[in-house]
Protein backbone atom coordinates (compact mmCIF):
# COMPACT_ATOMS: atom_id res chain seq x y z
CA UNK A 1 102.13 98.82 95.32
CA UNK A 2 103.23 97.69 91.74
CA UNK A 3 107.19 97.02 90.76
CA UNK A 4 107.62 96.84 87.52
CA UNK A 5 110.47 97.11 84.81
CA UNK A 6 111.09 96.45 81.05
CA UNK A 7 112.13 93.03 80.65
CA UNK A 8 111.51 89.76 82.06
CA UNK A 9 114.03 86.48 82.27
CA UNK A 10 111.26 84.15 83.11
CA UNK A 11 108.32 83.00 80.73
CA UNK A 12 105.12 85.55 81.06
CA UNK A 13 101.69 85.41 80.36
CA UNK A 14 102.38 85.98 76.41
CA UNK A 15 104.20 82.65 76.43
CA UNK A 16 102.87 79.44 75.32
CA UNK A 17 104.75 77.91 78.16
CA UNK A 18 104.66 77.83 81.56
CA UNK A 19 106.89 78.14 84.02
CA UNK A 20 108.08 74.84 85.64
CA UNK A 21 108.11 74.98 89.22
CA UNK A 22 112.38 74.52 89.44
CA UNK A 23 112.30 78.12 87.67
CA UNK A 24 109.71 79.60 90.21
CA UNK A 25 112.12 78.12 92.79
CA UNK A 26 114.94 79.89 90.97
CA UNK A 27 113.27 82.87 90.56
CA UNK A 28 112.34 83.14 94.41
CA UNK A 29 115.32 81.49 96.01
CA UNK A 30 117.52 84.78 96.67
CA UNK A 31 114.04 86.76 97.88
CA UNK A 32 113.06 84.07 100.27
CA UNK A 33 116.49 84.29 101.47
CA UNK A 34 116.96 87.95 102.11
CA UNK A 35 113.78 87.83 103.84
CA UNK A 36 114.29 84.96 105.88
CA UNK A 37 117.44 87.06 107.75
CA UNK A 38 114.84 89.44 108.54
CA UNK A 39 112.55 87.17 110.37
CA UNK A 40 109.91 86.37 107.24
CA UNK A 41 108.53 83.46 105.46
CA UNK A 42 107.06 83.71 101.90
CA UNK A 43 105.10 80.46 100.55
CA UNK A 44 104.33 80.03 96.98
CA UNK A 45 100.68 79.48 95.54
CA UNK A 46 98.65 79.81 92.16
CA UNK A 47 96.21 82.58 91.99
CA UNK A 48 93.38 79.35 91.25
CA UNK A 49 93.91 77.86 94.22
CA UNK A 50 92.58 81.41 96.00
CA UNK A 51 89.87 81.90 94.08
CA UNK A 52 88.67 78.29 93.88
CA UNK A 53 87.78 78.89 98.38
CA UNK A 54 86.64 82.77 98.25
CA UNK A 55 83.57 84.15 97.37
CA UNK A 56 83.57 85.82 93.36
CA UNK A 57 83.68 89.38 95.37
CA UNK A 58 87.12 88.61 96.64
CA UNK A 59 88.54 87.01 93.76
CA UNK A 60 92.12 88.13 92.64
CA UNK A 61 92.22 89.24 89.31
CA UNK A 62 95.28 87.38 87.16
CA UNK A 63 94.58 84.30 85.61
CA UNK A 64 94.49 80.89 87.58
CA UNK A 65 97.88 80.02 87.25
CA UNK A 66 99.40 83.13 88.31
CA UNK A 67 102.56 83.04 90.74
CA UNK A 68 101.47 84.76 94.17
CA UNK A 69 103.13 84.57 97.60
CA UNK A 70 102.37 85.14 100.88
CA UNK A 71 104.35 86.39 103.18
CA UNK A 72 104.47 86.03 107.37
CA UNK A 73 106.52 87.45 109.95
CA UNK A 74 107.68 85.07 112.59
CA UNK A 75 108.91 86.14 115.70
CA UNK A 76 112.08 86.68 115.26
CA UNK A 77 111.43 89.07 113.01
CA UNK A 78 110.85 92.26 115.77
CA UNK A 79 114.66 91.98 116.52
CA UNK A 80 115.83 90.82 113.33
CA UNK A 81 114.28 93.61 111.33
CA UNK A 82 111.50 96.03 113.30
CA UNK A 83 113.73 97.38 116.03
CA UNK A 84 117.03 97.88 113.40
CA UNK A 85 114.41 99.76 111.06
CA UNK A 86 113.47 102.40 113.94
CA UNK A 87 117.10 102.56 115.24
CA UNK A 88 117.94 103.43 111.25
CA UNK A 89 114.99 105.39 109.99
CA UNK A 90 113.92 106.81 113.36
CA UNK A 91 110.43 106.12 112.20
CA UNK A 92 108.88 109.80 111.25
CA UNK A 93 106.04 108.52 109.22
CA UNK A 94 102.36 108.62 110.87
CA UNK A 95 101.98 105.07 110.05
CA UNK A 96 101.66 102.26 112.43
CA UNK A 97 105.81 101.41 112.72
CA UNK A 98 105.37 98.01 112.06
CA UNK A 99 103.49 98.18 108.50
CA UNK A 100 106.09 100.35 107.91
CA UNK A 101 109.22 98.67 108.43
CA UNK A 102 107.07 95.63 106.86
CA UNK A 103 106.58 97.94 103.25
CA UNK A 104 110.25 99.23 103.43
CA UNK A 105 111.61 96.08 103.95
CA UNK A 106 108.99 94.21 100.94
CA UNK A 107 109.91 97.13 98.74
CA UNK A 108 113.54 97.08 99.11
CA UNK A 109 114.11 93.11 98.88
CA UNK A 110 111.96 93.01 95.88
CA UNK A 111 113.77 95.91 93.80
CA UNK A 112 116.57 93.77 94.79
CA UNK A 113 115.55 90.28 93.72
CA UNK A 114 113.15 91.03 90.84
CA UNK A 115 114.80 93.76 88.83
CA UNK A 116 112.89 91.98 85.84
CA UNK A 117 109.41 91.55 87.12
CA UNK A 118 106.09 92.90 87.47
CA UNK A 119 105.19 92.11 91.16
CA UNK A 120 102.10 93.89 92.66
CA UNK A 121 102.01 93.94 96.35
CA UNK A 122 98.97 93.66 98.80
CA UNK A 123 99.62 94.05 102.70
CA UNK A 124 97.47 93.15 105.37
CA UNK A 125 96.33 96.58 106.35
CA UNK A 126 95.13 97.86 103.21
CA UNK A 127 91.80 97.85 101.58
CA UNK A 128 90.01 98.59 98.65
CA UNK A 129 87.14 101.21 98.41
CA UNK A 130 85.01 98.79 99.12
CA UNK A 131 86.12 98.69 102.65
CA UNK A 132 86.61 94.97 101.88
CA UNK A 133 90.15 93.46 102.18
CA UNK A 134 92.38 93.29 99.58
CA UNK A 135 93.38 90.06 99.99
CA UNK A 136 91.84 87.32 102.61
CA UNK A 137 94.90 86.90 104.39
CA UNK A 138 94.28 83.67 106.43
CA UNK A 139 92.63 82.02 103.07
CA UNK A 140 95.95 82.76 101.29
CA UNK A 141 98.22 81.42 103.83
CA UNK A 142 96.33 78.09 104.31
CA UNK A 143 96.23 77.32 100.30
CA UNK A 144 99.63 78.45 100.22
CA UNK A 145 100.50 75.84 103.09
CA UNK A 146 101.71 78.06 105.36
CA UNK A 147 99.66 77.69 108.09
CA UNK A 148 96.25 76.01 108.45
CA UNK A 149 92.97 77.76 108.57
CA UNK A 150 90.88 76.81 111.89
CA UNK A 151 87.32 77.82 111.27
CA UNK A 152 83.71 76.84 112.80
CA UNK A 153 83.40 74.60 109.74
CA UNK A 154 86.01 72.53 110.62
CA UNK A 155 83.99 71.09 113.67
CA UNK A 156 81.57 68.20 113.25
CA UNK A 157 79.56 69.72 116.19
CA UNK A 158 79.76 73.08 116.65
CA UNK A 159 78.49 73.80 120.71
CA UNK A 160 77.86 77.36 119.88
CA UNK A 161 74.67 76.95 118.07
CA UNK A 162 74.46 80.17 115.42
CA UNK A 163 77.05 82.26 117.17
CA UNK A 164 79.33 83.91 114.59
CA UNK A 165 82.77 82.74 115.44
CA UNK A 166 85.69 83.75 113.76
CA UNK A 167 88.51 81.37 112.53
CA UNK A 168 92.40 81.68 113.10
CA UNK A 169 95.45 80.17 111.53
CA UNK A 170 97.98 77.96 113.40
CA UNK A 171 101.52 77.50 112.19
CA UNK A 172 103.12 74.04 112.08
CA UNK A 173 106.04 75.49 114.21
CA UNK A 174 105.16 78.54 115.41
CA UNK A 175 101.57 77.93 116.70
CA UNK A 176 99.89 81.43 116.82
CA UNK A 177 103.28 83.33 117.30
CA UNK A 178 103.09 84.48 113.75
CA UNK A 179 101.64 87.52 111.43
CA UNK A 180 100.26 87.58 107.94
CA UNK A 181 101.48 90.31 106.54
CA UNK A 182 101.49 90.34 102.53
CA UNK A 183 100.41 89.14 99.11
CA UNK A 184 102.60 89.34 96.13
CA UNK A 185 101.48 88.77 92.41
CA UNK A 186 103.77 87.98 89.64
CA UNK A 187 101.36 88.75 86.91
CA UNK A 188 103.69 88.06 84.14
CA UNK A 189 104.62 84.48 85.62
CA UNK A 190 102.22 81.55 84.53
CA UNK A 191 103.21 78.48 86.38
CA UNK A 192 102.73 75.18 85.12
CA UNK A 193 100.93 71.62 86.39
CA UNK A 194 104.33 70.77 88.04
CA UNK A 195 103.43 73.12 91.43
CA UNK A 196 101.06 71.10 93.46
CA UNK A 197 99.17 72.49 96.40
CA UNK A 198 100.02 70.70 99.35
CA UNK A 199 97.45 70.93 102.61
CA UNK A 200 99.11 72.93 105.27
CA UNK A 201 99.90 70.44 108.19
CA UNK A 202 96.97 69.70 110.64
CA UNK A 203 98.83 70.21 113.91
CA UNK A 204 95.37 70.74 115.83
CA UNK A 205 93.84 67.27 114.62
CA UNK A 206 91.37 66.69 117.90
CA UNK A 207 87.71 68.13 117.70
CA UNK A 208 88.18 68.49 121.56
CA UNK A 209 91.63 70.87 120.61
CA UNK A 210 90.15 72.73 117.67
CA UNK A 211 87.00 73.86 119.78
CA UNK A 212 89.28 74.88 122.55
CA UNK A 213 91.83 76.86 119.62
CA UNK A 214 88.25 79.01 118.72
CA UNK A 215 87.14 79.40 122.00
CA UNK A 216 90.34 80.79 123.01
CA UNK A 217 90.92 83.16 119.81
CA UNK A 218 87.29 84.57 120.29
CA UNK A 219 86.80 84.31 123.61
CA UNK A 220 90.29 85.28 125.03
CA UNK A 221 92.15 86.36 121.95
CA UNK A 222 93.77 88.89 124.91
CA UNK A 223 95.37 86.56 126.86
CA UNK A 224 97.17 85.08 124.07
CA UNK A 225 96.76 81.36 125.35
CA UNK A 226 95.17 80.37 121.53
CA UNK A 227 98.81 81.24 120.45
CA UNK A 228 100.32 78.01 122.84
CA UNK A 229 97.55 75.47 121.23
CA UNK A 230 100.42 73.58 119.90
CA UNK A 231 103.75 73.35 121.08
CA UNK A 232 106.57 75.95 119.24
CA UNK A 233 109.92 76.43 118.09
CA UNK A 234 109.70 80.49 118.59
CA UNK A 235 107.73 82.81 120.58
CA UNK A 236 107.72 86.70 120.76
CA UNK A 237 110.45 87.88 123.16
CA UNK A 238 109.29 89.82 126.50
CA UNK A 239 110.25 93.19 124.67
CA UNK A 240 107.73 91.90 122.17
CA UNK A 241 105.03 91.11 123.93
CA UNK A 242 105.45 94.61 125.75
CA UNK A 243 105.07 96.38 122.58
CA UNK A 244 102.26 94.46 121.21
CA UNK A 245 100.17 94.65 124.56
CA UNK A 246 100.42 97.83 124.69
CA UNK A 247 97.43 99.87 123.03
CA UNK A 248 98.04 101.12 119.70
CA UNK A 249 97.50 105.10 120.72
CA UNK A 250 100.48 104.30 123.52
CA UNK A 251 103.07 102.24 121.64
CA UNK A 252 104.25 105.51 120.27
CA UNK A 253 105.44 106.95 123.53
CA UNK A 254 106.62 103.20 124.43
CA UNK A 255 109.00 103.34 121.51
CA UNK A 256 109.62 107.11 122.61
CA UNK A 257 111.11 105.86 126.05
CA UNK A 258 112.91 102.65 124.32
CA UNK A 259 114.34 106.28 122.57
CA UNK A 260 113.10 104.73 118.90
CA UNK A 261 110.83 107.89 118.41
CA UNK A 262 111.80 111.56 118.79
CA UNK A 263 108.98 113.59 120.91
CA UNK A 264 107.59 115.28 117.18
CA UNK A 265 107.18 111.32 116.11
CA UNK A 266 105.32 110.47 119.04
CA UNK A 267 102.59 113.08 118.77
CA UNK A 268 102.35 111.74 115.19
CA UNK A 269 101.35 108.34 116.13
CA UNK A 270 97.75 107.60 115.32
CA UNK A 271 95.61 104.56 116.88
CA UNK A 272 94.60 103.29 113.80
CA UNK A 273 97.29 100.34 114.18
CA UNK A 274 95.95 96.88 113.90
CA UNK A 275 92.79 95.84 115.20
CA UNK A 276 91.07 92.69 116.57
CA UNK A 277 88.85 93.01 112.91
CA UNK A 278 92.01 92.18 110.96
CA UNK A 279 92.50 88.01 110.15
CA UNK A 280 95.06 87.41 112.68
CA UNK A 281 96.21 89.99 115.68
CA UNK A 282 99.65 91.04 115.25
C-alpha cells in the first residue's frame, strides 16, 4: 500500500544531503506516538542494514540508506485498539479481523502524520507473486533493534544434528508476547551516517536458554511456554489468549458471541488467518 502526496518537508533522495537522524526523529515522533496509544511499537532502520543479512532474492528495493520502520503490536494492543475497531466498524470485511484493524489503523495514522511523504507499506500477511514474503519480518525487527533474532546459528552446538529448525524473536520486555506486523519505506528520505544500528538486547544470553527458547517455539510453539523464556512487563490478557487459541475458521463465531460480528460477518470469515508458516505466531 503506497501513500503518497506532492510535496515533501524533509530532504529526499534528489538531495545532496541527508537527513540527520534528529529530523528522522522529528519526522516520526507524532506517528510513534499515535501508535503507541494503540498498543504498537515502530523502530527505525536503514534499508542497508536489511539487505546486508538477506539473501539478494529478498532484498528491498530503495537505496541503502533509505528510512524503513518496523512496526509490532504488543499486548496491549487487543484492548487498546482490536476490540474498539470491531465495536466501531463491526468488522464486515472477509479478512482475518486483526490484519484488518492492523491496515486501518497503519493507514489512518500515516495520512495523519505524513501528509508530505511517500511511505509504502508491507504487512506481515502479504506476499509477492512469488509466494515469497514481502518483507522477512523477524530479520527486520532484529536490525531494527526491536527484538532479537534466535536462530539455530546462534548455538555453538546445535543437538539436533541437520533438523531444520526455525528461529523466533524475543523482545527485551515483552519476551514472546509480541507480533510483527509491518514494514514501512520512506523512499524519498535518505538518512545520513548519524543513525547507528544498535544490536537488539540479548536477553536469552545462555546456550543452555537459547536451545530451550527453539525447542520450545518448534517443538511446543502451542503451549506458548517459548513466549515466558524471559521474564515480561506485559502479557496477552485471558480474553486474548481465548481469541488467539481459538482456530482461525472459529474465531469468527467467537467474536459473533462476544457480539463483535453480526451472523452475515460470521459466515464470511475465512481460515486463511495466520498460520504457524508466518515468522512469529500472532
Amino acid at each position: 500500500m503506497r501513500h503518497k502526496t506532492p510535496a515533501s518537508a524533509i530532504r529526499s533522495s534528489s538531495s545532496s544531503m541527508a537527513t540527520s537522524a534528529e529530523c528522522v526523529e522529528e519526522l516520526i515522533r507524532p506517528f510513534r506516538e499515535s501508535l503507541k496509544a494503540q498498543g504498537f511499537e515502530i523502530y527505525p532502520f536503514k534499508v542497508g542494514w536489511y539487505n546486508a543479512v538477506v539473501s539478494r532474492a529478498h532484498h528491498l528495493s530503495p537505496p541503502a540508506d533509505t528510512l524503513a520502520l518496523v512496526l509490532v503490536s504488543t499486548p496491549s494492543m487487543f484492548e487498546r485498539c482490536f476490540l474498539p475497531f470491531l465495536q466501531s466498524q463491526r468488522c464486515a470485511a472477509v479478512r482475518d479481523p486483526i490484519d484488518q484493524c492492523t491496515a486501518h489503523t497503519v493507514s489512518s495514522s500515516v495520512s495523519l502524520c505524513f501528509p508530505n511523504q511517500s511511505v509504502d507499506v508491507s504487512y506481515d500477511y502479504e506476499m509477492l507473486p512469488s509466494r515469497r514474503p514481502k518483507f522477512l519480518a523477524q530479520t527486520a525487527a532484529h536490525v531494527s533493534g526491536a527484538a532479537y533474532y534466535y536462530q539455530k546459528s546462534d548455538i555453538l552446538s546445535p543437538p539436533w544434528g541437520d533438523k531444520k529448525m526455525f528461529g523466533v524473536c524475543i523482545h527485551p520486555r515483552l519476551g514472546g508476547w509480541f507480533a510483527i506486523r509491518a514494514l514501512l519505506l520512506f523512499k524519498d528520505v535518505q538518512v545520513g551516517d548519524e543513525l547507528q544500528q544498535k544490536d537488539p538486547p540479548d536477553c536469552v544470553c545462555s546456550q543452555e536458554d537459547r536451545i530451550e527458547l527453539l525447542e520450545r517455539f518448534n517443538f511446543r510453539w502451542q503451549d506458548w511456554s517459548y513466549r515466558d523464556i524471559v521474564p515480561t512487563e506485559e502479557s496477552y490478557s485471558p480474553q486474548q489468549r481465548e481469541y488467539f487459541l481459538t482456530a482461525p475458521g472459529q474465531r469468527g463465531a467467537l467474536l459473533r458471541q462476544w457480539g463483535y460480528l453480526a451472523d452475515a460477518d460470521t459466515e464470511k470469515q475465512s481460515s486463511t488467518n495466520k498460520r504457524f508458516t508466518k515468522d512469529v505466531p500472532c
